[in-house]
C-alpha atoms as a PDB file:
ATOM      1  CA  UNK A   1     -12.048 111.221 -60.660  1.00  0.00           C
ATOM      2  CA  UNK A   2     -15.741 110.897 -60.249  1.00  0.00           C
ATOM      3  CA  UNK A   3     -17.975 108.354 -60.376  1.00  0.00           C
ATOM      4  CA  UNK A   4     -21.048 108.557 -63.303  1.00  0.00           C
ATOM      5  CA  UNK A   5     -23.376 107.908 -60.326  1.00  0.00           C
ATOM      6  CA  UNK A   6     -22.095 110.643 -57.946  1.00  0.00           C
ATOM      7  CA  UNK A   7     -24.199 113.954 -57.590  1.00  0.00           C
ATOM      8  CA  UNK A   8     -22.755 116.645 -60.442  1.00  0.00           C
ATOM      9  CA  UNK A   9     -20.389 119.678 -59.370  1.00  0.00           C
ATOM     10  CA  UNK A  10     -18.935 121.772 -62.017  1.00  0.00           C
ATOM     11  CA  UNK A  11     -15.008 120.453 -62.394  1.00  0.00           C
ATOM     12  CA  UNK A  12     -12.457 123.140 -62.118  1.00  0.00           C
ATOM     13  CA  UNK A  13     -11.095 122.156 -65.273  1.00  0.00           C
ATOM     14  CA  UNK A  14     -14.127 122.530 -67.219  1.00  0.00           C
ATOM     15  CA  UNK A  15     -13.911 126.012 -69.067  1.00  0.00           C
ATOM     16  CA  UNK A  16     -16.619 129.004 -68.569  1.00  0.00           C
ATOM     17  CA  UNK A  17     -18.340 129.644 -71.050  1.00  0.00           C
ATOM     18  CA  UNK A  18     -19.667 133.602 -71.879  1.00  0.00           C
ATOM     19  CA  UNK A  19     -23.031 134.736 -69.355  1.00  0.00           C
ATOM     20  CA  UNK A  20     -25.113 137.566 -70.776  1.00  0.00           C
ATOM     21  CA  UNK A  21     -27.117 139.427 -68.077  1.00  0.00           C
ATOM     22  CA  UNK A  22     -30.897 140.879 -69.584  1.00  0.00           C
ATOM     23  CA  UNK A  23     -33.735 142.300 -68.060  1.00  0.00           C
ATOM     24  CA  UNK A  24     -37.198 141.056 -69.497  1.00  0.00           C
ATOM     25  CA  UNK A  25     -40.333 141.967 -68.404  1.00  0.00           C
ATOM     26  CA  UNK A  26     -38.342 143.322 -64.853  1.00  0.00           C
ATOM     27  CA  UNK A  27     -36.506 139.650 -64.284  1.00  0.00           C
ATOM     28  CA  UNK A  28     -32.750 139.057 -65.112  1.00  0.00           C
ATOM     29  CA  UNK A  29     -32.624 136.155 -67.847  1.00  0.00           C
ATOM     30  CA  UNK A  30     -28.829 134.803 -68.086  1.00  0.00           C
ATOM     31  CA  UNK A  31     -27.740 133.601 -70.877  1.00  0.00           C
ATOM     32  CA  UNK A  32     -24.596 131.264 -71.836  1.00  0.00           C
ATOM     33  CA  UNK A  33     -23.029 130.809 -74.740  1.00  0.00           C
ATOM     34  CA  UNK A  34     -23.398 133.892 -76.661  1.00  0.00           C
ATOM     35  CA  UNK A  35     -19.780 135.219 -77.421  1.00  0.00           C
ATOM     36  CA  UNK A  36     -19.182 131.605 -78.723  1.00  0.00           C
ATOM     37  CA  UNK A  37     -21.443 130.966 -81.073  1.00  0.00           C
ATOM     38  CA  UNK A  38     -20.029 131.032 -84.924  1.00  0.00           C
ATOM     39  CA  UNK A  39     -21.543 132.890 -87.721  1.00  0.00           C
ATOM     40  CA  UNK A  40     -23.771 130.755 -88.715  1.00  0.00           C
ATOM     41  CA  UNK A  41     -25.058 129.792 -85.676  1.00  0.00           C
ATOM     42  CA  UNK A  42     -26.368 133.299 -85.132  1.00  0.00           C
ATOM     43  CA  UNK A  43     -28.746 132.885 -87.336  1.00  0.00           C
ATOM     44  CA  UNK A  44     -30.086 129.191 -86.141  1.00  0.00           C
ATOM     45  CA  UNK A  45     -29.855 129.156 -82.610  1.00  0.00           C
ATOM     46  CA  UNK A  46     -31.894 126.792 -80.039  1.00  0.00           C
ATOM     47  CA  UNK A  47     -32.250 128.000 -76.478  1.00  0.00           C
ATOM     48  CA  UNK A  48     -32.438 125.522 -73.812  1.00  0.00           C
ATOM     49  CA  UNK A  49     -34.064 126.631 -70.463  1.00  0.00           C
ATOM     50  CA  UNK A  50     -33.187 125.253 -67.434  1.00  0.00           C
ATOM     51  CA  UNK A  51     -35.352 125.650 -64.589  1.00  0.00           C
ATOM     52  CA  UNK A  52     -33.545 124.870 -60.888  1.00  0.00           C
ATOM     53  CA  UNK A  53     -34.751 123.294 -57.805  1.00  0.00           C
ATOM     54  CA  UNK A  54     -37.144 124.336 -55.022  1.00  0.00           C
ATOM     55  CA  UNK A  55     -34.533 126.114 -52.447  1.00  0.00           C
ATOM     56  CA  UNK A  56     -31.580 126.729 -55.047  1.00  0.00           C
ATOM     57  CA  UNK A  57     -31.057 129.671 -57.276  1.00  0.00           C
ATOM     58  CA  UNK A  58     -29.800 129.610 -60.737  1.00  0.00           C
ATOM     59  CA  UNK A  59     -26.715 129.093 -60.087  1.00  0.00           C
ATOM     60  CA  UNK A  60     -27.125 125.728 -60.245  1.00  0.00           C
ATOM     61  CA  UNK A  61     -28.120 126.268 -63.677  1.00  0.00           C
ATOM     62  CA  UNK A  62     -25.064 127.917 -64.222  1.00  0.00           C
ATOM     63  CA  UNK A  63     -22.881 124.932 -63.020  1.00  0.00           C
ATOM     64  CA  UNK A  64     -24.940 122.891 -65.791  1.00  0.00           C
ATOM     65  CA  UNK A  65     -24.976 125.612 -68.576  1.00  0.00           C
ATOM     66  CA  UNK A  66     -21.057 125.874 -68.910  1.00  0.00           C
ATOM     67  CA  UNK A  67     -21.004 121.529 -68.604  1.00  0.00           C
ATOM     68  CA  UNK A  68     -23.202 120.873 -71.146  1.00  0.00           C
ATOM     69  CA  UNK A  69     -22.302 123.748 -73.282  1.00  0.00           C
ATOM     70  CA  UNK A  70     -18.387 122.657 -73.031  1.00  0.00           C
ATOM     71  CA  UNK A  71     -19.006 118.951 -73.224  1.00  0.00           C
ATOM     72  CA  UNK A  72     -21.557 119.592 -76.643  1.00  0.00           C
ATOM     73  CA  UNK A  73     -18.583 121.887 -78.118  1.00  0.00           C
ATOM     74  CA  UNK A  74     -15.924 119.058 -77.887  1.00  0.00           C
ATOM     75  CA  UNK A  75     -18.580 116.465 -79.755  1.00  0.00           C
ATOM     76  CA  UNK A  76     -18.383 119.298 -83.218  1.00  0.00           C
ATOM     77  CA  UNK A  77     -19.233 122.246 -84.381  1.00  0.00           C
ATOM     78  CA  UNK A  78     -22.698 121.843 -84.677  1.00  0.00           C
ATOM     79  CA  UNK A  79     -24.864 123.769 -87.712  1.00  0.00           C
ATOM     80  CA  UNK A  80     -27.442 124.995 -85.168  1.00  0.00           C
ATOM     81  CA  UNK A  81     -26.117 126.608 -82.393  1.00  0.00           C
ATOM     82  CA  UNK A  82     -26.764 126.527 -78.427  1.00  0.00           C
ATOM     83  CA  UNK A  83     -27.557 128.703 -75.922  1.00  0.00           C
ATOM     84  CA  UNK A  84     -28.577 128.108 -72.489  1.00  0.00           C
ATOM     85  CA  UNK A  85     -30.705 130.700 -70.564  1.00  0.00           C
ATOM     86  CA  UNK A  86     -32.049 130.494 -66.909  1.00  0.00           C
ATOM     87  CA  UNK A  87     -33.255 132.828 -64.208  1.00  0.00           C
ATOM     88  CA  UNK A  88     -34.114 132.669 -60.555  1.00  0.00           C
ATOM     89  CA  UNK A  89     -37.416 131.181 -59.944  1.00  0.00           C
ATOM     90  CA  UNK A  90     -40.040 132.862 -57.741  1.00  0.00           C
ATOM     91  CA  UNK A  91     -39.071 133.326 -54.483  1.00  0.00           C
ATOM     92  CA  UNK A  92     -35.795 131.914 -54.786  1.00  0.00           C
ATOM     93  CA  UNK A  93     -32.164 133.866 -54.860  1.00  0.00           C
ATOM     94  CA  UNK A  94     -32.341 137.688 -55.393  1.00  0.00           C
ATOM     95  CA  UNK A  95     -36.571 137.391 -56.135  1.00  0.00           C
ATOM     96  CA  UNK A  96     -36.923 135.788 -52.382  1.00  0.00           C
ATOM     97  CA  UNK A  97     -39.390 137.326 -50.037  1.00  0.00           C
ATOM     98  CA  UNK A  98     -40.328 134.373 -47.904  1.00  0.00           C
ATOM     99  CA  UNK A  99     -37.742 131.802 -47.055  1.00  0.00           C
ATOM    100  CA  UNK A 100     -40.744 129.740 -45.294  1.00  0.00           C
ATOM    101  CA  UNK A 101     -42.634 129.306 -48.435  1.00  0.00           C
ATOM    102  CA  UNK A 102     -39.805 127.435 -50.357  1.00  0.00           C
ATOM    103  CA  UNK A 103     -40.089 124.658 -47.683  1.00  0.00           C
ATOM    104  CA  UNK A 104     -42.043 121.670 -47.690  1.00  0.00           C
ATOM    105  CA  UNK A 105     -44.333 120.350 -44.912  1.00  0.00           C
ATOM    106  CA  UNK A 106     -41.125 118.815 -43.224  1.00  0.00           C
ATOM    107  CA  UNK A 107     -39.514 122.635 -43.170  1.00  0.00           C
ATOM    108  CA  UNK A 108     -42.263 124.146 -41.271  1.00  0.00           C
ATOM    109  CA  UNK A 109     -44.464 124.995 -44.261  1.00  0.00           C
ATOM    110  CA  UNK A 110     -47.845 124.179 -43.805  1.00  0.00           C
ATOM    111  CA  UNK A 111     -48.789 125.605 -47.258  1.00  0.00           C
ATOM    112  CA  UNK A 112     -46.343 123.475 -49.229  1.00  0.00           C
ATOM    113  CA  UNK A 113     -49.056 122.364 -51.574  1.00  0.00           C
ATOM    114  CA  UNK A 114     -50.177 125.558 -52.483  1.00  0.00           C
ATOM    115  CA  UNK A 115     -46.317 127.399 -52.146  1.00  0.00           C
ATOM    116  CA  UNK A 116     -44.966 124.745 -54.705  1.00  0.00           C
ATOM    117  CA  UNK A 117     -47.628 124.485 -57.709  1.00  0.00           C
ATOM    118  CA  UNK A 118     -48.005 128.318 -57.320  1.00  0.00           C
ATOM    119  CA  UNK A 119     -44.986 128.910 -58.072  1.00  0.00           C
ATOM    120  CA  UNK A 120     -44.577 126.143 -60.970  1.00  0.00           C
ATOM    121  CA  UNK A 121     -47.543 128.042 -62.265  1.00  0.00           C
ATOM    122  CA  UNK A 122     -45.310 131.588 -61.945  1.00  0.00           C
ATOM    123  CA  UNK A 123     -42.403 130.061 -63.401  1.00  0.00           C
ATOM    124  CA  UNK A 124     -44.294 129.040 -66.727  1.00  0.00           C
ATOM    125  CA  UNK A 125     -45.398 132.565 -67.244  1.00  0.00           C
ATOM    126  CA  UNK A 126     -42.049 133.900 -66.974  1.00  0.00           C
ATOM    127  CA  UNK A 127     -40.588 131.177 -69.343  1.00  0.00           C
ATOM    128  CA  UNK A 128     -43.415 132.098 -71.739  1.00  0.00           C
ATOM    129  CA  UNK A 129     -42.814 136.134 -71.166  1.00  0.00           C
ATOM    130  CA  UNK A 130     -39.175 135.076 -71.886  1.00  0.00           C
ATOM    131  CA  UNK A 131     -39.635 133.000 -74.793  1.00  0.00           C
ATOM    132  CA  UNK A 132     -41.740 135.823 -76.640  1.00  0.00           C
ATOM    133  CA  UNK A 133     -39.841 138.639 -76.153  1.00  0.00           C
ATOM    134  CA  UNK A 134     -36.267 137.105 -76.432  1.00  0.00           C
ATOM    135  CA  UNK A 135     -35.608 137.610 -79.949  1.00  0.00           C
ATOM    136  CA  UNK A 136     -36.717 141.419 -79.607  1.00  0.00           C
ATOM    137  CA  UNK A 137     -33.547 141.861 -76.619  1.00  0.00           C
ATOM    138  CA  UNK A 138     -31.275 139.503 -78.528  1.00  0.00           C
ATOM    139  CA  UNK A 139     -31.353 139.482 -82.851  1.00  0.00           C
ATOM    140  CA  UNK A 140     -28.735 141.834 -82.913  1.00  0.00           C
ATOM    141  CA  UNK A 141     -26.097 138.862 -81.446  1.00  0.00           C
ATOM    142  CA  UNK A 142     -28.380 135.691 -82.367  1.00  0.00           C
ATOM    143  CA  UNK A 143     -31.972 134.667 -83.723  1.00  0.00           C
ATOM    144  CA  UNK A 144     -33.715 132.275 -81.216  1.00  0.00           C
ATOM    145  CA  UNK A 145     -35.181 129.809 -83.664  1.00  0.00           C
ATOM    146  CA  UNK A 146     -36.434 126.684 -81.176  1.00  0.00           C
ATOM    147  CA  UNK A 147     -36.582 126.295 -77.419  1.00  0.00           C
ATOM    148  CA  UNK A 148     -35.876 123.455 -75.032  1.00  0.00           C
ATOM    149  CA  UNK A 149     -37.304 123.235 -72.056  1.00  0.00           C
ATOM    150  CA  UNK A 150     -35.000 121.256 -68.713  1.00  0.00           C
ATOM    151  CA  UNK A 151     -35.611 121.199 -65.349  1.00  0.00           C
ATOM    152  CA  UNK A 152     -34.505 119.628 -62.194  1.00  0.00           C
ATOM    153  CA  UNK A 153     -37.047 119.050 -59.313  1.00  0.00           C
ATOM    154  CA  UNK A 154     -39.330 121.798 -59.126  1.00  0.00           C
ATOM    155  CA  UNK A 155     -37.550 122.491 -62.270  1.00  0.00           C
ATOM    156  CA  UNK A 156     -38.565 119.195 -63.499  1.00  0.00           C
ATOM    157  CA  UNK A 157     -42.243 119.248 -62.729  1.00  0.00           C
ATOM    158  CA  UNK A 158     -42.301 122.888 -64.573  1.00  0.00           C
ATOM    159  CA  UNK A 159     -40.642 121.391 -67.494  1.00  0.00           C
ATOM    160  CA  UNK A 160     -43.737 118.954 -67.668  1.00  0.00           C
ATOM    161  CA  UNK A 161     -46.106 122.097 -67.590  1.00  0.00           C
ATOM    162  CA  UNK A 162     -43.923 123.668 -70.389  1.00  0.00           C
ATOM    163  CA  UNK A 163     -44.664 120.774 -72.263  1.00  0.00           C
ATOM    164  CA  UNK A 164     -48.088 120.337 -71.701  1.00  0.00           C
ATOM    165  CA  UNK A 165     -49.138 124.530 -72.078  1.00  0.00           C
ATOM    166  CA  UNK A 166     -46.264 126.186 -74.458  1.00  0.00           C
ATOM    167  CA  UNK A 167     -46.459 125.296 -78.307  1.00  0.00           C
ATOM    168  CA  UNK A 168     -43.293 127.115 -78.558  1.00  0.00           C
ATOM    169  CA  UNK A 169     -41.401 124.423 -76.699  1.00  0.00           C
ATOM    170  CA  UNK A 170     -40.592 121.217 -78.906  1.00  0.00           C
ATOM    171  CA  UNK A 171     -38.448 119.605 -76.537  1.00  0.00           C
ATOM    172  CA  UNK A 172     -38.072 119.012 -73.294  1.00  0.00           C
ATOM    173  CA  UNK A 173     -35.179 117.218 -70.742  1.00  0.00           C
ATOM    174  CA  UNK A 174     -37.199 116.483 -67.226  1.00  0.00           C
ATOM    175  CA  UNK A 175     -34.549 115.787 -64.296  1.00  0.00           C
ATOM    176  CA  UNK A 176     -36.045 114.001 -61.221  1.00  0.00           C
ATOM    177  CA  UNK A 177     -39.911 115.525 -62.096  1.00  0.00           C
ATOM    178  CA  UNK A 178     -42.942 113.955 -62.277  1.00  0.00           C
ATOM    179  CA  UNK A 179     -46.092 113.846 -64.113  1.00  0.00           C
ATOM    180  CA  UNK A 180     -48.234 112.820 -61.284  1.00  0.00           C
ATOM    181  CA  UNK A 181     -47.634 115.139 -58.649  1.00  0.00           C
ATOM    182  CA  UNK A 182     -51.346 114.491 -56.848  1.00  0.00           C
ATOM    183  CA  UNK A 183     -50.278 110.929 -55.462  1.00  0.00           C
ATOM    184  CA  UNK A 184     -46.535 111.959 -55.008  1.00  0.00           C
ATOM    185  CA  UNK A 185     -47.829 115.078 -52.560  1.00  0.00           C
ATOM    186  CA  UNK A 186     -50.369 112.704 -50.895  1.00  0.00           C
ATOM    187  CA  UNK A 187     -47.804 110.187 -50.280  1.00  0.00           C
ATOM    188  CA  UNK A 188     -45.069 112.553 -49.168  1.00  0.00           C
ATOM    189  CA  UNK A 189     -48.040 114.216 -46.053  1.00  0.00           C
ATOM    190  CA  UNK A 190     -48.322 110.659 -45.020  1.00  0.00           C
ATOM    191  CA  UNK A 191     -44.893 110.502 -44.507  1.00  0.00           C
ATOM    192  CA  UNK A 192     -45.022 113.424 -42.521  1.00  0.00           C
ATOM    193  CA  UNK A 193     -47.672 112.676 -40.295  1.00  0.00           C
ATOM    194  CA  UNK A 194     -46.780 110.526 -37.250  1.00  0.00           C
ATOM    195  CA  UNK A 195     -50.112 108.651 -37.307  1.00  0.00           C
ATOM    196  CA  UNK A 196     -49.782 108.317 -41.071  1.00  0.00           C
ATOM    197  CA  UNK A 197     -52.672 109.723 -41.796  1.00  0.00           C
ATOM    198  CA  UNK A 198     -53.614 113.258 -43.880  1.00  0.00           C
ATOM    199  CA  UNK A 199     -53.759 116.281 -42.533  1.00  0.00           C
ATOM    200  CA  UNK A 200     -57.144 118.001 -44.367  1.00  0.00           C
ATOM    201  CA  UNK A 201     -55.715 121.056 -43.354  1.00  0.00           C
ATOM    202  CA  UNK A 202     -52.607 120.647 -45.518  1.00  0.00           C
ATOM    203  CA  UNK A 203     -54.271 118.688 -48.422  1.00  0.00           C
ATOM    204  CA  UNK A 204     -57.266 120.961 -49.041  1.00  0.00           C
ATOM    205  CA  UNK A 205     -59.970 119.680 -51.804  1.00  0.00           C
ATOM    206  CA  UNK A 206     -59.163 123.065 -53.662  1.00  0.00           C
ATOM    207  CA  UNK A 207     -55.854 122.668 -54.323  1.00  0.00           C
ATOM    208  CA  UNK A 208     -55.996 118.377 -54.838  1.00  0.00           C
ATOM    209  CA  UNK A 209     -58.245 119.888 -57.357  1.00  0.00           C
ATOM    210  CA  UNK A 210     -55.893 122.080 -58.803  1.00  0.00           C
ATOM    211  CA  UNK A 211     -53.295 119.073 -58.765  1.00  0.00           C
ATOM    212  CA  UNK A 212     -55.663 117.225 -60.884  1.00  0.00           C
ATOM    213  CA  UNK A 213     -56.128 119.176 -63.570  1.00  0.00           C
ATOM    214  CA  UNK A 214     -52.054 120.191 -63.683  1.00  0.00           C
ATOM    215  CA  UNK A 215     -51.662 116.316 -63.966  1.00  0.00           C
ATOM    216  CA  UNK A 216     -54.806 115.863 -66.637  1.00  0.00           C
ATOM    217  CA  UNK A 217     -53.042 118.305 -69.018  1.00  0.00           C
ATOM    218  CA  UNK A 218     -49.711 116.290 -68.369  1.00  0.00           C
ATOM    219  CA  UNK A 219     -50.831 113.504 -69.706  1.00  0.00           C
ATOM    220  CA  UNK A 220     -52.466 114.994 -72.750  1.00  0.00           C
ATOM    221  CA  UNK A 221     -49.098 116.384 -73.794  1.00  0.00           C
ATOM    222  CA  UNK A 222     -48.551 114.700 -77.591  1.00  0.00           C
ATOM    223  CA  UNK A 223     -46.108 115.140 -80.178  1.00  0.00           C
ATOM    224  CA  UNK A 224     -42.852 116.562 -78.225  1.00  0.00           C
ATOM    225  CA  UNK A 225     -39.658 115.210 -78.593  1.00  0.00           C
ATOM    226  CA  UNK A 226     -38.714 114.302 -74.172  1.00  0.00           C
ATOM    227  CA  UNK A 227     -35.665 113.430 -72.660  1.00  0.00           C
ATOM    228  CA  UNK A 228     -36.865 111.839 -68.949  1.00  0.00           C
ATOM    229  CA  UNK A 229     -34.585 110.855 -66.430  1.00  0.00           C
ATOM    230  CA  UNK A 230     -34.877 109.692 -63.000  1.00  0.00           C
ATOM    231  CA  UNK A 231     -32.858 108.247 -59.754  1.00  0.00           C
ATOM    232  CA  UNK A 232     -33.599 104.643 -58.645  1.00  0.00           C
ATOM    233  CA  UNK A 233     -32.743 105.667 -55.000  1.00  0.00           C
ATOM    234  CA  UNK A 234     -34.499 108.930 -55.615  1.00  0.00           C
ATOM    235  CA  UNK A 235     -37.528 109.231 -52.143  1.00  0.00           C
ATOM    236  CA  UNK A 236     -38.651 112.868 -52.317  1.00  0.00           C
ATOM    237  CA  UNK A 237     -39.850 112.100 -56.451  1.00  0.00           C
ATOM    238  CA  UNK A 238     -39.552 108.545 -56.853  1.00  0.00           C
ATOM    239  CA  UNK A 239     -39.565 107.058 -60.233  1.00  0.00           C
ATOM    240  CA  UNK A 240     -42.847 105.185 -59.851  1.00  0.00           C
ATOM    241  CA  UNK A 241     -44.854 108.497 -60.227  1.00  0.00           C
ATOM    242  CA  UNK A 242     -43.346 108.267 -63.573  1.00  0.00           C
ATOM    243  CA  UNK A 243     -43.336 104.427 -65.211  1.00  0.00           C
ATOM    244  CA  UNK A 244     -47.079 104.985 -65.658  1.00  0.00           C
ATOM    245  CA  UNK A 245     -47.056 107.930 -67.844  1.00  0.00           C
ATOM    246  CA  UNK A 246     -44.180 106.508 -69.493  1.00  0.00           C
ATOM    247  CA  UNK A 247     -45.871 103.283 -70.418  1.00  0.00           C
ATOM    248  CA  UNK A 248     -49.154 104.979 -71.477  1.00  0.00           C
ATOM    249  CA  UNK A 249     -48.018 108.147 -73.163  1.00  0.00           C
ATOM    250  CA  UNK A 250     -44.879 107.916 -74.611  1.00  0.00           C
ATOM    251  CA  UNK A 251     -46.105 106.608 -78.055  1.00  0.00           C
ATOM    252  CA  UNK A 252     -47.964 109.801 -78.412  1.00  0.00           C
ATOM    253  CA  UNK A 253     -44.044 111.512 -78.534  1.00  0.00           C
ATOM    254  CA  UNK A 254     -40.458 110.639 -79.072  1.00  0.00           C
ATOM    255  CA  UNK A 255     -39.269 109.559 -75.132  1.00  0.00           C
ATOM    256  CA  UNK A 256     -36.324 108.441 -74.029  1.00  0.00           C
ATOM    257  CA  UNK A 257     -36.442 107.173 -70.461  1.00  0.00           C
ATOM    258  CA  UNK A 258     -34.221 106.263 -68.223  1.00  0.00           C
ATOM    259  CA  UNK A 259     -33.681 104.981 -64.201  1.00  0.00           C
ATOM    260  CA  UNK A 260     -30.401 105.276 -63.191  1.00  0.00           C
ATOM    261  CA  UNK A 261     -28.835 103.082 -60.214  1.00  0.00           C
ATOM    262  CA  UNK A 262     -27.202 104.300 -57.228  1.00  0.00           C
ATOM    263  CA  UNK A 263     -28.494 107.632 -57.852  1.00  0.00           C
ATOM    264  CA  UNK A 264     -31.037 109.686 -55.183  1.00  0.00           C
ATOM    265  CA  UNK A 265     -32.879 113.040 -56.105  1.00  0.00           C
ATOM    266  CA  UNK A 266     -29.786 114.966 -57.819  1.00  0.00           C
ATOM    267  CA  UNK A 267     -28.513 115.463 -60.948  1.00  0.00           C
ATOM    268  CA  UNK A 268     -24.934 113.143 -61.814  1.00  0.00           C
ATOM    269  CA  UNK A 269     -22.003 112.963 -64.186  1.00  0.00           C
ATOM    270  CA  UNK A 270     -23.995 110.465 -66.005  1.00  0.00           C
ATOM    271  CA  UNK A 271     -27.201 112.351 -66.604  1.00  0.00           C
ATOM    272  CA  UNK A 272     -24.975 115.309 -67.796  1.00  0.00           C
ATOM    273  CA  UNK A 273     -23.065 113.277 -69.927  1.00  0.00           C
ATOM    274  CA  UNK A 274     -26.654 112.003 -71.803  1.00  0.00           C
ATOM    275  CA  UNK A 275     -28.191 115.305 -71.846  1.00  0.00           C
ATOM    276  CA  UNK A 276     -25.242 116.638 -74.345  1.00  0.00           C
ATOM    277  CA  UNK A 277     -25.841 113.487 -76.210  1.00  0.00           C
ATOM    278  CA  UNK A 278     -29.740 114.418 -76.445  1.00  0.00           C
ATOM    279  CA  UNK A 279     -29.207 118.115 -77.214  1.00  0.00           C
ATOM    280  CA  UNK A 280     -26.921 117.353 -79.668  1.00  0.00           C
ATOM    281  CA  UNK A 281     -28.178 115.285 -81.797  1.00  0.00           C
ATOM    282  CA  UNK A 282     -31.131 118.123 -81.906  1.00  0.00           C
ATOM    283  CA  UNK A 283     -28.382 120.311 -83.164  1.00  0.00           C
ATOM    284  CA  UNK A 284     -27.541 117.925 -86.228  1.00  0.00           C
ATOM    285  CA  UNK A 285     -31.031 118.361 -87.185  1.00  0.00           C
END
């Protein structure tokens, strides 16, 4: 059996829920879920997008979409219903067209900076392309009535974007991303460079600008309802990025935060096992 603290795989025994494949806007949306929603749930139905890692595909969303929809199924039958809905991300799985820009400065990608909050800034106008022309492709099977933002990684520092930009998201669950991504990217090019010192090449004043104002609007985010969660062993995003924005934001919303032990940069059992308790209890509402 595994350990709370071990990275997440989807068990074998854990059954598959429905995927529905749509096009939108010329990107294929999945979505998990459907078939099993009841009546009534049709009618009041959040959908909680998952964003995945720099590198993956969705897939990985997949794994999480039929764990969290099983494990929230066994807790009731709840009056709103659930649906989970991901995509691939720019430049990742079947929308890849440069397997160098994915990388960070350790990969060979000298434009890492610019690669990665590009394409954060691409994601959020697919989610928000998604999230207004969903109920058009879908009210004949179920009426989209509140979205949920979640993200891991990349996928985690979008879901702070969401936050901050998109009044249609009112929630959010944030997986190993941070709020401060200027000093994280500064510290990880020291780490890079032998002398410890920064390239100017790699950290242009441009895009530290650019940085800035992504992490200005972060902290400005009020009145969401945030599920954060982070890995105390975590190096590539550590936790410490976070604390601050934690301790000087997070009366402005409803946060729960936690650190888990013996945990890197991954999501495990455990944080699975808490994000059905969070998403749940938004379904009781």
């Amino acid at each position: 059996m595994a350990s709370n603290t071990q990275r997440f795989t989807l068990p074998e025994s854990t059954p598959r829920s429905s995927k529905t494949t749509i096009n939108i806007a010329g990107v294929l949306i999945y979505l998990y879920g459907v078939d099993e929603l009841t009546p009534k749930q049709t009618q009041d139905t959040a959908v909680l997008f998952h964003v995945h890692g720099r590198t993956k595909d969705y897939h990985d969303a997949e794994e999480i979409a039929h764990e969290l929809l099983f494990q929230t199924r066994q807790l009731d039958t709840f009056p709103k219903g659930l649906v989970v809905a991901t995509m691939d991300n720019r430049n990742h799985g079947t929308r890849a067209i440069d397997k160098t820009a994915v990388e960070d400065w350790r990969g060979g990608n000298p434009k890492h900076a610019q690669d990665m909050l590009s394409t954060m800034d691409g994601i959020v106008v697919d989610a928000r392309i998604v999230m207004k022309f969903l109920r058009s492709y879908v009210e004949d099977r179920f009426v989209p009535t509140q979205f949920i933002i979640s993200g891991m990684s990349l996928g985690g520092h979008t879901a702070w974007n969401m936050l901050a930009d998109e009044p249609r998201v009112t929630a959010g669950v944030i997986i190993v991303g941070s709020p401060n991504l200027t000093d994280m990217m500064a510290e990880r090019l020291h780490a890079v460079e032998s002398d410890g010192s920064i390239d100017a090449g790699r950290w242009l004043l441009s895009i530290q600008t650019l940085y800035r104002d992504r992490d200005e609007s972060v902290a400005a985010i009020e009145g969401k309802e945030m599920l954060i969660m982070n890995g105390a062993l975590d190096k590539l995003v550590p936790s410490k990025y976070t604390d601050p924005w934690v301790e000087k934001y997070s009366d402005r919303n409803h946060v729960e935060f936690y650190v888990y032990e013996n945990t890197g940069h991954y999501v495990s059992f455990e944080m699975i096992e808490t994000v059905t308790r969070w998403v749940s209890a938004r379904l009781s509402n």
